[in-house]
Protein backbone atom coordinates (compact mmCIF):
# COMPACT_ATOMS: atom_id res chain seq x y z
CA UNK A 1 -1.42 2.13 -24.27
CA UNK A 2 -3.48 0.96 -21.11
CA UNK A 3 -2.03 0.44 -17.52
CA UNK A 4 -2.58 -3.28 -18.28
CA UNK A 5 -0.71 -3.57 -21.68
CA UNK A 6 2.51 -1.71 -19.87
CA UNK A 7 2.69 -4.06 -16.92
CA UNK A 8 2.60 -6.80 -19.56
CA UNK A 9 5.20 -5.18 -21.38
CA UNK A 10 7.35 -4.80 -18.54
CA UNK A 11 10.23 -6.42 -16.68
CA UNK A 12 10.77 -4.85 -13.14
CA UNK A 13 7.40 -3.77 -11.39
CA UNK A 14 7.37 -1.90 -7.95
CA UNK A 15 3.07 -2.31 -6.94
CA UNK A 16 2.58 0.31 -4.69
CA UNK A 17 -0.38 0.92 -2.35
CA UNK A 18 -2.60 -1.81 -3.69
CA UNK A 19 -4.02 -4.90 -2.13
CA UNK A 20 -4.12 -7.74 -4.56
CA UNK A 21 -4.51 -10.82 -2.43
CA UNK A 22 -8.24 -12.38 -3.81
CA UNK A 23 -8.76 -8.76 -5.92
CA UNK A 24 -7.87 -7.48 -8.74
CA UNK A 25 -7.32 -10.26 -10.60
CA UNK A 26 -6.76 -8.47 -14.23
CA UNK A 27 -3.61 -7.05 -13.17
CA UNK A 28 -2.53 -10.03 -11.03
CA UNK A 29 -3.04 -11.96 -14.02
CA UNK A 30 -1.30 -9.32 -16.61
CA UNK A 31 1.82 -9.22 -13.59
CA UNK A 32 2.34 -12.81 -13.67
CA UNK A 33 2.00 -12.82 -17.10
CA UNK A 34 4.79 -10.21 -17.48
CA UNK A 35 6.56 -12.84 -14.75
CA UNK A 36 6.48 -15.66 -17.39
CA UNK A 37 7.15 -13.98 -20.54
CA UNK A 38 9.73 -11.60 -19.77
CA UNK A 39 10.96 -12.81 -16.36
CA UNK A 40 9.57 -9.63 -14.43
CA UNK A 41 10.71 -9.19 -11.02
CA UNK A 42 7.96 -7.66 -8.91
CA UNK A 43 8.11 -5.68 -5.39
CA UNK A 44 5.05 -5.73 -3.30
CA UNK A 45 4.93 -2.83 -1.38
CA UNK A 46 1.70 -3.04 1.33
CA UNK A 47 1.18 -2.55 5.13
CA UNK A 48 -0.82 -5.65 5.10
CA UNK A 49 0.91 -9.20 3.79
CA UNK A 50 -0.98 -12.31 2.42
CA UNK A 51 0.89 -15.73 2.12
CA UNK A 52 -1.37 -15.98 -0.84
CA UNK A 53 0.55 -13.66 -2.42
CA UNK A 54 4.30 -15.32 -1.67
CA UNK A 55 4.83 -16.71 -4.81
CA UNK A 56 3.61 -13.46 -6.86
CA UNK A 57 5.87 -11.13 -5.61
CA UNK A 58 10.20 -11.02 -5.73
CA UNK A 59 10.15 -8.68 -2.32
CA UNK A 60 8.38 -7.72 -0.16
CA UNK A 61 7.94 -4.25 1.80
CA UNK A 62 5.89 -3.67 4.68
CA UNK A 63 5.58 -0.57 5.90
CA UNK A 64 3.00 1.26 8.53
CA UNK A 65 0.14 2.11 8.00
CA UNK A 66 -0.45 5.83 7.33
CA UNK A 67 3.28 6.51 6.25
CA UNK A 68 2.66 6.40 2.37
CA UNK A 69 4.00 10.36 1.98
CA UNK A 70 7.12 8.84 3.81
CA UNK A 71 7.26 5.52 1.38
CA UNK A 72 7.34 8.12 -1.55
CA UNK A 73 9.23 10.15 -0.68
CA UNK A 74 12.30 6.91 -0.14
CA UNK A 75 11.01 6.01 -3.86
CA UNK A 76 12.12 9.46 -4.82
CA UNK A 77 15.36 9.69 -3.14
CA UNK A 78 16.00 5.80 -4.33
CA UNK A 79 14.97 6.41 -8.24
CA UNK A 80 15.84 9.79 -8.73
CA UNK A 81 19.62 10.64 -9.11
CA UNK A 82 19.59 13.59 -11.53
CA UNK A 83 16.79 16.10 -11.72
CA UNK A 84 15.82 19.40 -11.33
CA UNK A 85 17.65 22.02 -8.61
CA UNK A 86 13.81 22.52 -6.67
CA UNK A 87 13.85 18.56 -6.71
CA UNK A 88 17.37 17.65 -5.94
CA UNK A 89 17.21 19.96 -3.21
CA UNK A 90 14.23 18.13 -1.45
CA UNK A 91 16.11 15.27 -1.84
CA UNK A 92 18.98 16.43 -0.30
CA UNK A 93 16.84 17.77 2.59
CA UNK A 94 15.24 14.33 3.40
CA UNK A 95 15.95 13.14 6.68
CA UNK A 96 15.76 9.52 5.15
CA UNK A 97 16.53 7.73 8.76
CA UNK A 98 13.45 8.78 9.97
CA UNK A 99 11.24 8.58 7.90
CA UNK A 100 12.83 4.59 7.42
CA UNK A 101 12.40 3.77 11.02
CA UNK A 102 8.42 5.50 11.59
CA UNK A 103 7.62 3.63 7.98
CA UNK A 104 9.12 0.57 9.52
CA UNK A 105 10.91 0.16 5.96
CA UNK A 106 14.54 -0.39 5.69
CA UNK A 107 16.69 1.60 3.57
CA UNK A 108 18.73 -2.04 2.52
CA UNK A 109 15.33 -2.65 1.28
CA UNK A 110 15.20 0.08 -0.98
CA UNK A 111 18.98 -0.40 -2.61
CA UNK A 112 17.68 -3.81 -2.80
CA UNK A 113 15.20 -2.35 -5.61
CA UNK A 114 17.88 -0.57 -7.33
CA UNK A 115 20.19 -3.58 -7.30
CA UNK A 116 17.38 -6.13 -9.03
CA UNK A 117 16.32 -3.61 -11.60
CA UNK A 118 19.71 -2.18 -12.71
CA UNK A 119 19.79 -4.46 -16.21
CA UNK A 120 16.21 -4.17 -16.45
CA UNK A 121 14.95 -2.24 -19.67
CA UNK A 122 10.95 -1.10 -18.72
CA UNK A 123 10.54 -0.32 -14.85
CA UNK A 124 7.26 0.32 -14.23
CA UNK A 125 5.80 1.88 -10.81
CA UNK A 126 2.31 0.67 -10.36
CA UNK A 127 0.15 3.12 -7.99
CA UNK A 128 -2.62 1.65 -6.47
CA UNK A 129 -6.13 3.49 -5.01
CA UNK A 130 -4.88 3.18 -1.09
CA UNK A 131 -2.39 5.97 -1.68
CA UNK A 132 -5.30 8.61 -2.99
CA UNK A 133 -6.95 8.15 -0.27
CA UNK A 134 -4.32 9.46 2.47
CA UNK A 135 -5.28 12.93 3.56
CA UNK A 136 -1.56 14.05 2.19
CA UNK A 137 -2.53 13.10 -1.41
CA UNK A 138 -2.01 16.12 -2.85
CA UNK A 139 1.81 16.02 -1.87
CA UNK A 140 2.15 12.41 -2.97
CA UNK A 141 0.90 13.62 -6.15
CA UNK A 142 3.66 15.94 -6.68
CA UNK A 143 6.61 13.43 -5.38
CA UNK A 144 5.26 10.44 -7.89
CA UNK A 145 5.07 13.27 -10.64
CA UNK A 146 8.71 13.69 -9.88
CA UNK A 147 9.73 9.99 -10.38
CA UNK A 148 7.51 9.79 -13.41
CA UNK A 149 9.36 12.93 -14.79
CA UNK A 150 12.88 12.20 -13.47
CA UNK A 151 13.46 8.64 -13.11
CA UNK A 152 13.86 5.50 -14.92
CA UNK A 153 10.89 3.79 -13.99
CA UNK A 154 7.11 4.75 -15.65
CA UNK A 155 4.61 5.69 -13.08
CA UNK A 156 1.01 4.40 -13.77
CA UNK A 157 -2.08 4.44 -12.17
CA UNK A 158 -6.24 3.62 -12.12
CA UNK A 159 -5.76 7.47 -10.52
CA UNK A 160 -4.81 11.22 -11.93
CA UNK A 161 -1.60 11.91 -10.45
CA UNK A 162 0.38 13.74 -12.51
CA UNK A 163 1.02 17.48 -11.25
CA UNK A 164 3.26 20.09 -12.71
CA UNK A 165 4.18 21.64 -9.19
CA UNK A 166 8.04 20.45 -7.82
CA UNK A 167 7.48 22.35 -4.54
CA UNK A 168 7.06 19.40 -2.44
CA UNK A 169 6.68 19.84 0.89
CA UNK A 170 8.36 18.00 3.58
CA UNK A 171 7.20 14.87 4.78
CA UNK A 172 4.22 15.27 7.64
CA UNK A 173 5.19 13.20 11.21
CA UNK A 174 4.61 9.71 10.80
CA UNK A 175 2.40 8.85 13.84
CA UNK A 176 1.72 5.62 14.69
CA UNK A 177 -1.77 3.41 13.75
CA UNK A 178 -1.64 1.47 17.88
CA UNK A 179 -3.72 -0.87 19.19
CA UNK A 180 -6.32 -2.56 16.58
CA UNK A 181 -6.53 -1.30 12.80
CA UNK A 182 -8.65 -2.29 9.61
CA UNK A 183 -7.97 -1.90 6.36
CA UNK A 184 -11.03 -1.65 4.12
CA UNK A 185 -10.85 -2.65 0.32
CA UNK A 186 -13.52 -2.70 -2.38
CA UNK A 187 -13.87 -6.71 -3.05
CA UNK A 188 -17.21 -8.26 -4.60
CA UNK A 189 -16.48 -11.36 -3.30
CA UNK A 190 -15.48 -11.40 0.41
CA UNK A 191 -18.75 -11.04 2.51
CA UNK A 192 -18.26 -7.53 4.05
CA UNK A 193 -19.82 -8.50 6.86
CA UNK A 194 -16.73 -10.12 8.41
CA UNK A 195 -13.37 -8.99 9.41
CA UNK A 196 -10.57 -11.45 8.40
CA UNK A 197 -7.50 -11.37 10.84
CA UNK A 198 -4.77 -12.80 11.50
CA UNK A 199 -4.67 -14.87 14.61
CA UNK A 200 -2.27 -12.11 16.43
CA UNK A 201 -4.92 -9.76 15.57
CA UNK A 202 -7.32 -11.52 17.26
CA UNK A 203 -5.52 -11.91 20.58
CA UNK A 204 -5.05 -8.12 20.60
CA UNK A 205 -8.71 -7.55 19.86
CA UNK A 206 -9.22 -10.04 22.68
CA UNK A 207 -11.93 -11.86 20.41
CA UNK A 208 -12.20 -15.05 19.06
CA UNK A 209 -12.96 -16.95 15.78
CA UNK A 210 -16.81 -16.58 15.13
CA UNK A 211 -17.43 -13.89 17.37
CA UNK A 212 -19.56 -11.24 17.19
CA UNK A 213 -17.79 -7.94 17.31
CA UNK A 214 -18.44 -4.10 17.42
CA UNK A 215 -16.77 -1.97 15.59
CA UNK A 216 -16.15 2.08 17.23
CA UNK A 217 -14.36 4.61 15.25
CA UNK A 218 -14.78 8.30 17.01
CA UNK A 219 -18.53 8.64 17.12
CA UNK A 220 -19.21 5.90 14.80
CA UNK A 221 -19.69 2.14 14.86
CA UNK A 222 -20.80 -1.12 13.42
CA UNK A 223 -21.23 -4.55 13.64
CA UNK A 224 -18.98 -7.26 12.16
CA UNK A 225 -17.92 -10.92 12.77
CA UNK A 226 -14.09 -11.95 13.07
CA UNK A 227 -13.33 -14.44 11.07
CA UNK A 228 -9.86 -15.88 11.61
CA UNK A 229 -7.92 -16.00 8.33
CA UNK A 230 -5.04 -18.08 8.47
CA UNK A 231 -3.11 -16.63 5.33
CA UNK A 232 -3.01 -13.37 6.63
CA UNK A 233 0.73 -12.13 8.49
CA UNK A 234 -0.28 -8.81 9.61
CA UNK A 235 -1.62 -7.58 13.43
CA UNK A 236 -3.82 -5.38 10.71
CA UNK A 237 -7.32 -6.84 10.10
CA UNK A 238 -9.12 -6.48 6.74
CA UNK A 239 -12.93 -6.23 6.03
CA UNK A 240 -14.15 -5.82 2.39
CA UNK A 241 -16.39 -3.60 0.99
CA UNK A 242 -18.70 -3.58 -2.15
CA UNK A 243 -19.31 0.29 -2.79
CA UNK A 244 -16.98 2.90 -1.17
CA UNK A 245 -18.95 4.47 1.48
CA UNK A 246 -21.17 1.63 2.43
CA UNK A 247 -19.97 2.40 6.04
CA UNK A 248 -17.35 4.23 7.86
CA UNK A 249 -14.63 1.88 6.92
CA UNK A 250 -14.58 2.72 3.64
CA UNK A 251 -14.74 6.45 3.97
CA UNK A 252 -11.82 8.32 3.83
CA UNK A 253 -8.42 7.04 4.89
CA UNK A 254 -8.98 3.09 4.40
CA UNK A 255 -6.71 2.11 7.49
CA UNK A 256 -8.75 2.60 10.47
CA UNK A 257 -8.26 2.25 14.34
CA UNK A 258 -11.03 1.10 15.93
CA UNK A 259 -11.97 0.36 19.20
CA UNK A 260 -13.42 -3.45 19.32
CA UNK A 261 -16.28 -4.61 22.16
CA UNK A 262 -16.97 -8.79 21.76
CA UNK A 263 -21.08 -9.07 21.51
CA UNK A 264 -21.95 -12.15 23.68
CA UNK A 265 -24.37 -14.16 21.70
């Protein structure tokens, strides 16, 4: 059965990890679809929020950007509660208050989930491609294997993920993404010559609508415009991209903190 056919089959989905605000439309489509037939509840979970997207999700939780080993890891210790001894144990070990307040996610937030999907009968855990591209992937890997293996809800995803290795490690520090970030996303639409921001972003960048900006990440940079997009409710600005790799933005780690210079005209 295809990622698409579960979700429409479901009636609790946790998205994880994937922007959907103007993308993906199949699986928006397939999730409000599973909405309407089976009255789905659906958790967003994303660092960046859209008011485009209010009426598609239940909840929403926002967490940092960069602490997606530390959002996994509160799935685990939310979904599982009986597994292995290895797995139990890392449980057990999980200094859940911290990694809560780096991720900037609540833990009421997370009994929240358990609470909506209790008389739920298909849970599904939708992955999306941000997560694979953290440079702790390979330990994500093993904690959604876990929940897959040991909890209620189904774990799917575009990605390989599954693992047969329960020695997780612990959960790297969770440092914080200051000062100005972008998240790059493949989108065919949006002209990825523009970075859409919110209007907080803006007066951090110290730029305004329509100007011309420069980009500087390490020993790398390139030239954008700001656009101001008034939808978006995030000090994280997002620039889309056609092919992965088309520049530095969209290689490696798709949250970025940049350094931004205003080009006079």
């Amino acid at each position: 059965m295809s990622n698409l056919e579960v979700l429409k089959n479901s009636d609790f989905i946790l998205c994880f990890g994937q922007f959907l605000s103007n993308t993906k439309q199949d699986l928006v489509e397939t999730i409000n679809n599973a909405k309407k037939e089976n009255n789905a509840e659906v958790v967003y979970m994303h660092a960046v929020d859209s008011l485009l997207l209010k009426d598609f999700y239940t909840q929403f939780i926002k967490y940092e950007a960069g602490s997606e080993e530390g959002i996994s890891a509160l799935l685990l210790d939310t979904l599982v509660n009986s597994s292995s001894e290895t797995i139990q144990s890392y449980i057990e070990d999980l200094d859940i208050g911290y990694i809560s307040a780096e991720s900037s996610a609540g833990e009421e937030e997370f009994e929240e989930i358990i609470e909506k999907s209790k008389n739920k009968k298909s849970k599904i855990l939708f992955v999306g491609s941000d997560i694979f591209s953290h440079e702790r992937v390979e330990n994500i890997k093993k904690i959604l294997s876990a929940i897959d293996k040991y909890s209620e809800f189904e774990v799917i995803s575009e990605n390989d993920f599954i693992v047969n290795d329960e020695n997780i490690d612990e959960v790297e520090e969770i440092l914080p993404f200051n000062g100005t970030v972008i998240y790059s996303y493949l989108d065919n639409q949006k002209d990825e010559n523009i970075v859409y921001a919110s209007v907080s972003f803006s007066r951090i960048a110290k730029a305004n609508d329509g100007d011309k900006i420069k980009l500087k990440y390490k020993n790398k940079e390139v030239i954008k415009q700001l656009k101001i997009e008034e939808t978006l409710q995030s000090t994280i600005a997002i620039c889309a991209t056609k092919n992965i790799g088309d520049d530095f933005l969209s290689c490696g780690y798709i949250y970025k903190p940049v350094k931004i210079e205003r080009l006079e005209d």
